[in-house]
N, C-alpha and C. Protein backbone atom coordinates (compact mmCIF):
# COMPACT_ATOMS: atom_id res chain seq x y z
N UNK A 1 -41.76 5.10 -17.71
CA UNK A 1 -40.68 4.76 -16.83
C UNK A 1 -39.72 5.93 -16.64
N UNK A 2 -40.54 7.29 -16.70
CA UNK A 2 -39.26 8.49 -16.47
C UNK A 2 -38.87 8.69 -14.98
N UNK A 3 -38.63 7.41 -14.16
CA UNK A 3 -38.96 7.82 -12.78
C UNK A 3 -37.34 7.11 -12.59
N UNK A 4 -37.15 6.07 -13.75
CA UNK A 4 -35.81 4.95 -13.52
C UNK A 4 -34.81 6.17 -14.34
N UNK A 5 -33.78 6.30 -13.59
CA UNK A 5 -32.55 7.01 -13.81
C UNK A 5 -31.47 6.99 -14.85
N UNK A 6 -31.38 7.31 -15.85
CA UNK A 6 -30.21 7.13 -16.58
C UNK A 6 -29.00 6.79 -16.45
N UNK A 7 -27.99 6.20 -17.07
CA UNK A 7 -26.60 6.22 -16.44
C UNK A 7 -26.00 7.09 -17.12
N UNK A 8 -25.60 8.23 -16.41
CA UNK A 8 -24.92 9.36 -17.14
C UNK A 8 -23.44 8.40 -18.21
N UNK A 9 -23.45 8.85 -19.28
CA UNK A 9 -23.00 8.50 -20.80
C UNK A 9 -21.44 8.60 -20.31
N UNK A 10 -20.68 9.34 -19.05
CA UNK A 10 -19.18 8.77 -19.01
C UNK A 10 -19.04 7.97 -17.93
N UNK A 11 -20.21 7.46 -17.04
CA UNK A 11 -19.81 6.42 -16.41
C UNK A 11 -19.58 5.15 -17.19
N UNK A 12 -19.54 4.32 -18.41
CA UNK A 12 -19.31 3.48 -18.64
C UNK A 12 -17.95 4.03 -18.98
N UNK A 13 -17.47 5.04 -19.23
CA UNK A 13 -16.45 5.28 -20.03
C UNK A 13 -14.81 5.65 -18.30
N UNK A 14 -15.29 5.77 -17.55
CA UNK A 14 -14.63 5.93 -16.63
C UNK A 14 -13.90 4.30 -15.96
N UNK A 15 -15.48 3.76 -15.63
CA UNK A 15 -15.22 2.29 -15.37
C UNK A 15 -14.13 1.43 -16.52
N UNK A 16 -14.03 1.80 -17.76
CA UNK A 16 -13.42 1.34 -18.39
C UNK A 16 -12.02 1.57 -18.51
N UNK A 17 -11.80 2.91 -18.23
CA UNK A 17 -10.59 3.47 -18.15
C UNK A 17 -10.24 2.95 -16.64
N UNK A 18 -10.65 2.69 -15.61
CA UNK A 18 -9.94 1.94 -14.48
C UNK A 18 -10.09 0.81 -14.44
N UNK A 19 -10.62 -0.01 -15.28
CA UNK A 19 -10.27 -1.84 -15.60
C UNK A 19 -9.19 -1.52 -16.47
N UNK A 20 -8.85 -0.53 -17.61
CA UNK A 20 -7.43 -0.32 -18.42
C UNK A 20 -6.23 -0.10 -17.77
N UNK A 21 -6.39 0.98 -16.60
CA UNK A 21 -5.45 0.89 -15.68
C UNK A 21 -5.14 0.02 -14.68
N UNK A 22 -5.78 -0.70 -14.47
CA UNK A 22 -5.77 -2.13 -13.30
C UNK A 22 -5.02 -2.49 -14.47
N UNK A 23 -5.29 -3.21 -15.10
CA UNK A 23 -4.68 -3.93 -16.23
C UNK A 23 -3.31 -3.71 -16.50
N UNK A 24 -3.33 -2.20 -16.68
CA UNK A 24 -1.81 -1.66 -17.03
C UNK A 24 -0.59 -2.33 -15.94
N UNK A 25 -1.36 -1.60 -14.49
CA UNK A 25 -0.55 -1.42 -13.65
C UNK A 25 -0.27 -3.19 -12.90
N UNK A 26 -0.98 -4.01 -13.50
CA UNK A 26 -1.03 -5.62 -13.07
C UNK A 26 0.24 -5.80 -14.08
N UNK A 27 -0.08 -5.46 -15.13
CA UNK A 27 1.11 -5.75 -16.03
C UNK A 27 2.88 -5.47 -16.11
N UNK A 28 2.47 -4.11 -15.65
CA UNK A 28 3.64 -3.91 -15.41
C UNK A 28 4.23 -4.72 -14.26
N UNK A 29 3.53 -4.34 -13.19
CA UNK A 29 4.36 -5.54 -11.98
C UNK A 29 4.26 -6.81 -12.47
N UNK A 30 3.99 -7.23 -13.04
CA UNK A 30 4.42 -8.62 -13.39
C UNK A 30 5.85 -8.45 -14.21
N UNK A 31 5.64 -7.56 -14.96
CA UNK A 31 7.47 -7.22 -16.26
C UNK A 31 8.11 -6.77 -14.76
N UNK A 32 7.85 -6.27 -13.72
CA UNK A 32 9.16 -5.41 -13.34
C UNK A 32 9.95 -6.80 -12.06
N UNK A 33 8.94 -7.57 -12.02
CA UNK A 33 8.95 -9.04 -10.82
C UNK A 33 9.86 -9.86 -11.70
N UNK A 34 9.37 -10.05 -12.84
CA UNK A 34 10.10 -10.92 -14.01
C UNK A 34 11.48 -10.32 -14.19
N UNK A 35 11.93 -9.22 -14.50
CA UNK A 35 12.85 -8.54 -14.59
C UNK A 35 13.67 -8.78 -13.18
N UNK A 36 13.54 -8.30 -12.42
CA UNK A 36 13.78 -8.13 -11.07
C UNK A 36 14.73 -9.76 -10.64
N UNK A 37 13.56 -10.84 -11.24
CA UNK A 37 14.11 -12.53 -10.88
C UNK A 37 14.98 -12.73 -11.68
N UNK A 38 15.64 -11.61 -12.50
CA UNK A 38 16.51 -12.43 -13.06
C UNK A 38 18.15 -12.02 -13.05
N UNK A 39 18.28 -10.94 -12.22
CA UNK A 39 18.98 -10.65 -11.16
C UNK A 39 19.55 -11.64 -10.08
N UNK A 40 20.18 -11.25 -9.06
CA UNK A 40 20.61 -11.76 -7.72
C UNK A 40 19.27 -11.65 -6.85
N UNK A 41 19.31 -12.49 -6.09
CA UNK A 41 17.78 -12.04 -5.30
C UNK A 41 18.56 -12.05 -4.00
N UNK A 42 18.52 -11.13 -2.82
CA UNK A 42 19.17 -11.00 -1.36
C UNK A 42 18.73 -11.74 -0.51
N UNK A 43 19.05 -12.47 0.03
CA UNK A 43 19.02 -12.96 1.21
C UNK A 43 18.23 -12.17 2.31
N UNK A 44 18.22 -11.16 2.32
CA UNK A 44 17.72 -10.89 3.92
C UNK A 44 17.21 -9.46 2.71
N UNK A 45 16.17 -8.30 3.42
CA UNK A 45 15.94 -7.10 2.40
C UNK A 45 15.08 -6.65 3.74
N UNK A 46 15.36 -5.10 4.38
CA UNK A 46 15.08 -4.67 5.36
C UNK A 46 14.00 -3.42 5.02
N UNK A 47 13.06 -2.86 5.87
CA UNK A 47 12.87 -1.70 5.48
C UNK A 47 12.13 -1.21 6.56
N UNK A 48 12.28 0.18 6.03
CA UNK A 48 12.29 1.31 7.51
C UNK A 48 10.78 2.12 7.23
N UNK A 49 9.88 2.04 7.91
CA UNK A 49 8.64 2.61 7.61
C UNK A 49 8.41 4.16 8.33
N UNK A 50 8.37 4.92 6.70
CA UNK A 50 8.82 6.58 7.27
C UNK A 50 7.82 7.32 6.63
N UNK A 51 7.06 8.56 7.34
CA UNK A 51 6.35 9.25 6.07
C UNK A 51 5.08 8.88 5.73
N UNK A 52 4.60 8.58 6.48
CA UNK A 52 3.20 7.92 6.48
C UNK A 52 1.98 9.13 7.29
N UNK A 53 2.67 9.99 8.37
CA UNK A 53 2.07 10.70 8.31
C UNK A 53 1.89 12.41 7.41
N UNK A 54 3.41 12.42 7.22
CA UNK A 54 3.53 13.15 5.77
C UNK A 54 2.48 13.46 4.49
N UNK A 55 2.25 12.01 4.25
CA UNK A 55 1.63 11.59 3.21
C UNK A 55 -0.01 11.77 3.56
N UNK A 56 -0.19 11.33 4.73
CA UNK A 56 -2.02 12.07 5.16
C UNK A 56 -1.81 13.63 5.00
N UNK A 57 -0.84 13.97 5.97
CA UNK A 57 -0.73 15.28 5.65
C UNK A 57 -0.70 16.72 4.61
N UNK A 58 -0.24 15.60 3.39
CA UNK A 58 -0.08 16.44 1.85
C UNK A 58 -1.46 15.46 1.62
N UNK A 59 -2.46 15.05 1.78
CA UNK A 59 -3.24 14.24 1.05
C UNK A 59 -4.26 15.18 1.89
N UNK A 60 -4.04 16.20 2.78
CA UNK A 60 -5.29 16.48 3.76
C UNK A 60 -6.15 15.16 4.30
N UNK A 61 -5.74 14.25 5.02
CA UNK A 61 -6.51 13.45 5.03
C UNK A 61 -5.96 12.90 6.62
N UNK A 62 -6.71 12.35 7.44
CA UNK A 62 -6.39 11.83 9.06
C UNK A 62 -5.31 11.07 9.18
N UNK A 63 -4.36 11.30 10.07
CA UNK A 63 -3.13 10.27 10.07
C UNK A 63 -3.56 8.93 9.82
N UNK A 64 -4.46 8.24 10.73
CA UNK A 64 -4.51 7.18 10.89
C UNK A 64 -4.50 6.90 9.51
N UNK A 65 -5.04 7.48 8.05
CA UNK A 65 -5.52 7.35 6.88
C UNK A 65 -4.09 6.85 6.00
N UNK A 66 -2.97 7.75 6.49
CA UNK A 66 -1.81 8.06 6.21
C UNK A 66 -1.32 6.17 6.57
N UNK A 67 -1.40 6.06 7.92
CA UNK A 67 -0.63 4.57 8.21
C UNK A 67 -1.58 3.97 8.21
N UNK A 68 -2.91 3.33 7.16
CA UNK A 68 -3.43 2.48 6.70
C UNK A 68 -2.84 1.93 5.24
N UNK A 69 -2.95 3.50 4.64
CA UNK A 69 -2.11 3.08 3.46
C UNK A 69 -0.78 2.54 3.28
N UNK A 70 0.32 2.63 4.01
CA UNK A 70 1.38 2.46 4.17
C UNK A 70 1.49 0.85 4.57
N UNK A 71 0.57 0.35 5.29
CA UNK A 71 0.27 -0.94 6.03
C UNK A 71 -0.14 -1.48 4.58
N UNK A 72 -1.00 -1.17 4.03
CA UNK A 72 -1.37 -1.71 2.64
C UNK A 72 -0.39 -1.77 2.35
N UNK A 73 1.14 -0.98 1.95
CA UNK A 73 1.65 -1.06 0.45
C UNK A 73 3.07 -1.76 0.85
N UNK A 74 3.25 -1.96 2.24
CA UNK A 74 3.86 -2.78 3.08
C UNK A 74 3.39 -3.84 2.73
N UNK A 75 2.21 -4.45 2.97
CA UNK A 75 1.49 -6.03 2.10
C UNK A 75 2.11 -6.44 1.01
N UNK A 76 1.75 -5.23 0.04
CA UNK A 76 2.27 -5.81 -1.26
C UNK A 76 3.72 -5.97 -1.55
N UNK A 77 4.41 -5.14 -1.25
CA UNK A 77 5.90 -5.51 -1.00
C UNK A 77 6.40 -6.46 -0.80
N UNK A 78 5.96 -6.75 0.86
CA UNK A 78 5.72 -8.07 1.59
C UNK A 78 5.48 -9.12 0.12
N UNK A 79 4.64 -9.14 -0.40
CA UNK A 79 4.01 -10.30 -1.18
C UNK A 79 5.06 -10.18 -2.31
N UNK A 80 5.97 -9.09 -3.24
CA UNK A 80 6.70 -9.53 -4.16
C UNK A 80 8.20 -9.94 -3.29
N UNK A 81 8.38 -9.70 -2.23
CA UNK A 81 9.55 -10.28 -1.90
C UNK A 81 9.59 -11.92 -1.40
N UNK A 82 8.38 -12.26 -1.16
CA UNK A 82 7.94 -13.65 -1.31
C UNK A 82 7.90 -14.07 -2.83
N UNK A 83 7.29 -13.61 -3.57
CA UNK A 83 7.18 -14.14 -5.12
C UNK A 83 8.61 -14.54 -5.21
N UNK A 84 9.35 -13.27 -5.32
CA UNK A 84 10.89 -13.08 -6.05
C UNK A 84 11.95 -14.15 -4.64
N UNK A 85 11.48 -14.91 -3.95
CA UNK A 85 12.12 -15.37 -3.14
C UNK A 85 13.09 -15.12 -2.08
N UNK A 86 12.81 -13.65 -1.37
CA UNK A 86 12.94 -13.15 -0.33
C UNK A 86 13.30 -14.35 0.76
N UNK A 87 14.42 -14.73 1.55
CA UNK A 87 14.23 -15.66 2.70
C UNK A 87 13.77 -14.96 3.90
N UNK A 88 14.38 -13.59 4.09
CA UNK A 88 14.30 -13.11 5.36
C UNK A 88 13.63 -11.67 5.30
N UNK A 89 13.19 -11.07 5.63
CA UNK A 89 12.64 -10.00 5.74
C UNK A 89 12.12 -9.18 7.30
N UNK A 90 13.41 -7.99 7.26
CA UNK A 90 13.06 -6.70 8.86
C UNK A 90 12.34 -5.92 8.66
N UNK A 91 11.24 -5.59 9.10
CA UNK A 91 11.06 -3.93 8.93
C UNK A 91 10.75 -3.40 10.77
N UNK A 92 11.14 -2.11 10.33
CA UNK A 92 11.28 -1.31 11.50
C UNK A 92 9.94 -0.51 11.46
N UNK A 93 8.90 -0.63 12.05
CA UNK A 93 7.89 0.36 12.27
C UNK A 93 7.46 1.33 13.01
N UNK A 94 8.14 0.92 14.39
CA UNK A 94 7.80 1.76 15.53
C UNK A 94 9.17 1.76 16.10
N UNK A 95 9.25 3.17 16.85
CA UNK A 95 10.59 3.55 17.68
C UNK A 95 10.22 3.50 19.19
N UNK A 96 10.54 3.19 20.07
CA UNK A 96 10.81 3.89 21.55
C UNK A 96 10.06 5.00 20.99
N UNK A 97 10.64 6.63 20.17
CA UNK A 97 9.86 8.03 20.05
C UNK A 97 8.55 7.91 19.95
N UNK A 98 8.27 6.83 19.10
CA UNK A 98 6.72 6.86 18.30
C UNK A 98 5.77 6.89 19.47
N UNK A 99 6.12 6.34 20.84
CA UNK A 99 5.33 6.35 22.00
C UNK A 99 4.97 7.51 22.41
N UNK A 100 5.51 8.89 21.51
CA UNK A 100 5.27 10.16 22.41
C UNK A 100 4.38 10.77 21.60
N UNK A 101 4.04 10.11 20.41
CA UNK A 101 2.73 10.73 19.70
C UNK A 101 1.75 10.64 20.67
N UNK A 102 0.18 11.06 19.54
CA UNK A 102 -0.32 10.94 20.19
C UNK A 102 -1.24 9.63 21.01
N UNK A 103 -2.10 9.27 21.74
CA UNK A 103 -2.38 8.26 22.56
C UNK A 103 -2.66 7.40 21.55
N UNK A 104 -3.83 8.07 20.80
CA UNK A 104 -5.04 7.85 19.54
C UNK A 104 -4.25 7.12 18.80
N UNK A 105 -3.18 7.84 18.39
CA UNK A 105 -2.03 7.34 16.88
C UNK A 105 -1.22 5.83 17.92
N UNK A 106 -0.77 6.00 18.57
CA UNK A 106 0.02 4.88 19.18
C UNK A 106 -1.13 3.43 19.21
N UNK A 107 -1.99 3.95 19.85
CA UNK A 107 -3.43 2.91 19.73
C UNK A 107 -3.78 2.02 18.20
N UNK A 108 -3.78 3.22 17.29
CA UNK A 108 -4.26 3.22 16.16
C UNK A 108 -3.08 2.21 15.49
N UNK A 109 -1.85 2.59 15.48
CA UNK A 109 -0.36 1.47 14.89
C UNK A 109 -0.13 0.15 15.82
N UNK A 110 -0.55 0.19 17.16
CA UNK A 110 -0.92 -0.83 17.53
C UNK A 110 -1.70 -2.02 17.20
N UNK A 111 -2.93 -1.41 16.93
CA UNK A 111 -3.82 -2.25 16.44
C UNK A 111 -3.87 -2.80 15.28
N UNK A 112 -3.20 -2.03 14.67
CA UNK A 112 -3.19 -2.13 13.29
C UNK A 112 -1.73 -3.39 13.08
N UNK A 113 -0.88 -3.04 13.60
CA UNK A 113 0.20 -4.11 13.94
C UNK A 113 -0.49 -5.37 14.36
N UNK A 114 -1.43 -5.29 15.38
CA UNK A 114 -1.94 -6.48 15.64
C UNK A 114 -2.95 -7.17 14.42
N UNK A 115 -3.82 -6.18 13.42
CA UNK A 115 -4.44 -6.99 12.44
C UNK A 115 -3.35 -7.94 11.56
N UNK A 116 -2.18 -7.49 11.83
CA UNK A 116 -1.36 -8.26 10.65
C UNK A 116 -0.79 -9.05 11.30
């Protein structure tokens, strides 16, 4: 059977170290949500979506790549200000300016506005 492939000896050891960090990082947001509720919780909590192409940009990676992720981490936000009992929630995504990008990118935050 020298034809069936080995599993090189740090892939189990990698996979393990990112179920440890899932783990970690589940944990902590749960202490920082818990923490957080026991505070004042605001009424209304706004936010301004900036830097998204920045962030493709230092990542070398395609804008659109840049405001996928951002749309992701917008979700999760989204989802602890519901946990922690958020009533109202603004965010600002697009300007009047944003129309002077390019066609592709305006298309691309469009659509992407529309998956959500």
């Amino acid at each position: 059977m020298e034809h069936l492939r080995q599993t090189p000896p740090q892939l189990p050891l990698l996979a393990a170290l990112a179920l440890l960090l899932n783990w970690c990082s589940t944990l902590l947001r749960r202490v920082c949500l818990a923490a957080l509720s026991l505070g004042p919780i605001p009424h209304h909590v706004a936010f301004i979506m900036d830097g998204n192409r920045r962030f493709a940009k230092k990542l070398n990676v395609r804008t659109p790549e840049g405001h996928a992720v951002g749309s992701r981490k917008l979700e999760e936000t989204l989802e602890w200000c519901l946990q922690l009992g958020v009533k109202v929630v603004t965010v600002y995504a697009f300007s009047i300016e944003n129309f002077k990008r390019p066609q592709e990118e305006v298309d691309f935050l469009m659509n992407l506005a529309r998956e959500k």
